[in-house]
Protein backbone atom coordinates (compact mmCIF):
# COMPACT_ATOMS: atom_id res chain seq x y z
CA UNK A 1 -35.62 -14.85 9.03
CA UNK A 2 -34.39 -12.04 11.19
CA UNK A 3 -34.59 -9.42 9.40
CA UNK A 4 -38.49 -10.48 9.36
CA UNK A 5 -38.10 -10.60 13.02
CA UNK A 6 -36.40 -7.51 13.94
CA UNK A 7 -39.31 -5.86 11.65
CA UNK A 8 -41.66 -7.29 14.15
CA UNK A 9 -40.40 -6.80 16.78
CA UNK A 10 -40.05 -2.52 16.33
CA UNK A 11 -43.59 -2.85 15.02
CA UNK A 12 -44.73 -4.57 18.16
CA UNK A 13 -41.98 -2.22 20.83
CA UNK A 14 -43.83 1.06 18.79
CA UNK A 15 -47.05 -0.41 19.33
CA UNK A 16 -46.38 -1.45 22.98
CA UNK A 17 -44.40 2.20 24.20
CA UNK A 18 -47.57 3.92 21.97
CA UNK A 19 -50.67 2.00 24.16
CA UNK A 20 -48.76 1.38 27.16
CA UNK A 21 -50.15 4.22 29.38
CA UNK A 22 -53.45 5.99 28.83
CA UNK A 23 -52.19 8.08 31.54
CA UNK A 24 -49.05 9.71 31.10
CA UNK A 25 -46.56 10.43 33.37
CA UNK A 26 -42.72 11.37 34.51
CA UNK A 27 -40.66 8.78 35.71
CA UNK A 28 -39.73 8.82 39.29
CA UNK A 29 -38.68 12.12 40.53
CA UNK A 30 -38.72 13.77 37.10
CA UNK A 31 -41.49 16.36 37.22
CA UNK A 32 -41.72 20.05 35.62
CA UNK A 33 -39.66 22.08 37.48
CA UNK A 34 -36.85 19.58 38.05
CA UNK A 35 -33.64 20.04 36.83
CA UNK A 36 -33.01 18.14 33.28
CA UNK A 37 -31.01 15.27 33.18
CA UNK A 38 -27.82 15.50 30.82
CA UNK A 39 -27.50 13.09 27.85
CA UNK A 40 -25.09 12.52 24.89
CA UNK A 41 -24.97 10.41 22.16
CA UNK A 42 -24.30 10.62 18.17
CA UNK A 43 -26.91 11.73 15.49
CA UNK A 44 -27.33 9.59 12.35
CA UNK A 45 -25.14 11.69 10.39
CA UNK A 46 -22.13 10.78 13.27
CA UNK A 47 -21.88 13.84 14.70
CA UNK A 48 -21.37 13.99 18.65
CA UNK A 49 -24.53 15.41 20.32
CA UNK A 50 -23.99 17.03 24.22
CA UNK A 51 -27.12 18.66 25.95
CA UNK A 52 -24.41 19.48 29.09
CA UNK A 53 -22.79 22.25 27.59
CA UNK A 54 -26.36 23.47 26.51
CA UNK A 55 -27.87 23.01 29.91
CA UNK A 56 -28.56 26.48 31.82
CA UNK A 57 -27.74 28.29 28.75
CA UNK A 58 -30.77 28.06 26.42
CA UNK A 59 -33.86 26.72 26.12
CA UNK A 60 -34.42 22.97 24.69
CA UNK A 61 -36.78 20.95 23.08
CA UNK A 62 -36.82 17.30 23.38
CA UNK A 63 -39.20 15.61 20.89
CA UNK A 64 -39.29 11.79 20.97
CA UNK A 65 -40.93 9.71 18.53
CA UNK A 66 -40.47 6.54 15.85
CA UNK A 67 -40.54 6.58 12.70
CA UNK A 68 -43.73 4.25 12.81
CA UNK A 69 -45.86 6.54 14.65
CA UNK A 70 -48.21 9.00 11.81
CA UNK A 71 -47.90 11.92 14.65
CA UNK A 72 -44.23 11.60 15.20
CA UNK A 73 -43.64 11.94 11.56
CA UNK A 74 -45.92 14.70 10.39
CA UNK A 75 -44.04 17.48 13.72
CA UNK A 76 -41.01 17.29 11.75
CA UNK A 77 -41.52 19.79 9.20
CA UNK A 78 -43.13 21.63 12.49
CA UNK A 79 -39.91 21.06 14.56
CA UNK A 80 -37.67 22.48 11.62
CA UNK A 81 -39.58 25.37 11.68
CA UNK A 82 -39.38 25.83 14.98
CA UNK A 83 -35.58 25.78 15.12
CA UNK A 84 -35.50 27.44 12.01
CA UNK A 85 -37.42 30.58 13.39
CA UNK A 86 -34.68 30.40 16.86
CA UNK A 87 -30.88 30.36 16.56
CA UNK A 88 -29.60 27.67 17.92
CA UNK A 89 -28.09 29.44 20.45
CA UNK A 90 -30.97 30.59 21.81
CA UNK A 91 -33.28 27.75 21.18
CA UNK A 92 -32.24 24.20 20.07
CA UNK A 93 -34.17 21.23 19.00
CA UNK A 94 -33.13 17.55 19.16
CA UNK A 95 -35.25 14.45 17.57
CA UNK A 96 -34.84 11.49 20.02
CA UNK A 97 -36.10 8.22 17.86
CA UNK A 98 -37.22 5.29 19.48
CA UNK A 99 -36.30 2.42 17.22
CA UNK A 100 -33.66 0.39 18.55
CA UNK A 101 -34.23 -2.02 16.03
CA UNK A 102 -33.46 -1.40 12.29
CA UNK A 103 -31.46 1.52 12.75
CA UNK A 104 -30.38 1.19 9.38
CA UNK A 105 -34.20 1.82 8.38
CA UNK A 106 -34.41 4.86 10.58
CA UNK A 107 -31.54 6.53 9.01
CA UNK A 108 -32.42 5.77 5.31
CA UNK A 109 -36.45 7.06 6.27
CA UNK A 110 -34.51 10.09 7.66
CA UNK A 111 -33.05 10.76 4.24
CA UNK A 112 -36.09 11.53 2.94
CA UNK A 113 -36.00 14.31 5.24
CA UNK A 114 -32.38 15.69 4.36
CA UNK A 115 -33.33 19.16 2.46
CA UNK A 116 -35.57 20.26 5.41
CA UNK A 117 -33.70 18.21 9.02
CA UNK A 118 -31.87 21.23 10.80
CA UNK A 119 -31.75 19.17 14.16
CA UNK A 120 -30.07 16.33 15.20
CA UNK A 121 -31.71 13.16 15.41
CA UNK A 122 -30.25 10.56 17.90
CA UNK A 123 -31.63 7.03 18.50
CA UNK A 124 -32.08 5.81 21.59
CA UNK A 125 -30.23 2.67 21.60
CA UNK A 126 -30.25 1.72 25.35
CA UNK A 127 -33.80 3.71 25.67
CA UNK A 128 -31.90 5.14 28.64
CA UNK A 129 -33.33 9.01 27.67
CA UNK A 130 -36.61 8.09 27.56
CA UNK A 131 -36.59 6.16 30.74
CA UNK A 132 -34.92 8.86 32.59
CA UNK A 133 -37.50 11.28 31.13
CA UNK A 134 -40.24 8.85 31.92
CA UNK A 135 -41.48 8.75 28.35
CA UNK A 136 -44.02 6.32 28.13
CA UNK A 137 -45.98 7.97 25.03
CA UNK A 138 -45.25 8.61 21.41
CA UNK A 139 -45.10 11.92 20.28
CA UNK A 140 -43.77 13.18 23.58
CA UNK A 141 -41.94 16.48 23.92
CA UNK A 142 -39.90 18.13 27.26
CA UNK A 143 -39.24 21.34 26.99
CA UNK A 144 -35.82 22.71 29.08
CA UNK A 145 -35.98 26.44 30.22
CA UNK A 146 -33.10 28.41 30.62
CA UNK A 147 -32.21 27.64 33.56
CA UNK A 148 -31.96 23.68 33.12
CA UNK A 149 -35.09 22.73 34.54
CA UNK A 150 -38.07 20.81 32.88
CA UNK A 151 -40.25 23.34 32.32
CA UNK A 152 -42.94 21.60 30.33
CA UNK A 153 -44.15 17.84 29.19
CA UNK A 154 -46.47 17.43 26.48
CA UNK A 155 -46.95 13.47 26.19
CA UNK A 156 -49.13 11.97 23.53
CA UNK A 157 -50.36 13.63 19.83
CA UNK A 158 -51.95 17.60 20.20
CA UNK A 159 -53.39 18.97 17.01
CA UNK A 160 -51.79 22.41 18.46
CA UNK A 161 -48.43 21.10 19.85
CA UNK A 162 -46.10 23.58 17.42
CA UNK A 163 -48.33 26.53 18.61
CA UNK A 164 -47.77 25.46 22.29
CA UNK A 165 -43.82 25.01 21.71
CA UNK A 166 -44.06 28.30 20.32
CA UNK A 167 -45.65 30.21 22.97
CA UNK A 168 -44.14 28.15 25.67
CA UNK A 169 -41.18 29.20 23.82
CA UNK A 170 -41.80 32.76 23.90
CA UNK A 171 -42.11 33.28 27.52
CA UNK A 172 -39.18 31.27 28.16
């Protein structure tokens, strides 16, 4: 059936973008220190989401993940915490999900999440964000200084990725 199939196949995409590169890396021309790449696109909740107006401004963390990957899962209570402990208009984080398939799964696993979510999640539908940010590796996180430049990539799980953000956060 195709619901079976659509299953598969995000099991089998998450498994693929997860072991695709042992060695991580930007995609072309993207490398800290270039300037970020504007995106928009709607959260699960509707709501319009616009890093240009943000760009230059403040400083930004991009966290991309699935919902199938343990690592992805287990920074969100870290990532809320994170833009809890900032205002957003100094600091704001946005979830950028992976799943193209089953979106109707990835909203009703976000649900879950409700009491604590206090950043918007989009999905990447075309997977044209990750591409431009040469993700390649689940968790991955870009951080955007101030001035609208990538000023740090973190690809693949770290058991101390919330106290990096933090102190890269810091000294931004």
């Amino acid at each position: 059936n195709s619901l079976g199939s659509a299953r598969i196949a995000a099991v089998l995409f998450v498994l693929l973008i997860h072991f695709s590169s042992i060695v991580p890396s930007f995609g072309a021309g993207l490398k800290e220190g270039s300037d970020a790449v504007a995106f928009s696109g709607v959260d699960l909740l509707g709501k319009p989401v616009d890093i240009s107006p943000l760009l230059g401004k403040q400083v930004i963390v991009l966290k991309f993940g699935s919902i199938y990957c343990s690592s992805c899962v287990k920074s969100i209570s870290n990532l809320a915490g994170l833009q809890k402990k900032y205002s957003e208009d100094k600091l704001k984080v946005i979830g950028i999900n992976l799943d193209i398939y089953g979106v109707f799964r990835v909203k009703r696993f976000y649900r879950g999440y409700r009491e604590q979510l206090n950043f918007p999640i989009l999905i990447d539908k075309g997977l044209n964000i990750s591409r431009t940010y040469g993700v390649s590796t689940l968790p991955s996180i870009i951080i955007i200084n101030k001035e609208g430049k990538i000023a740090r990539a973190m690809f693949g799980y770290q058991e101390t990725e919330l106290e990096a953000i933090m102190e890269f956060a810091r000294n931004l």
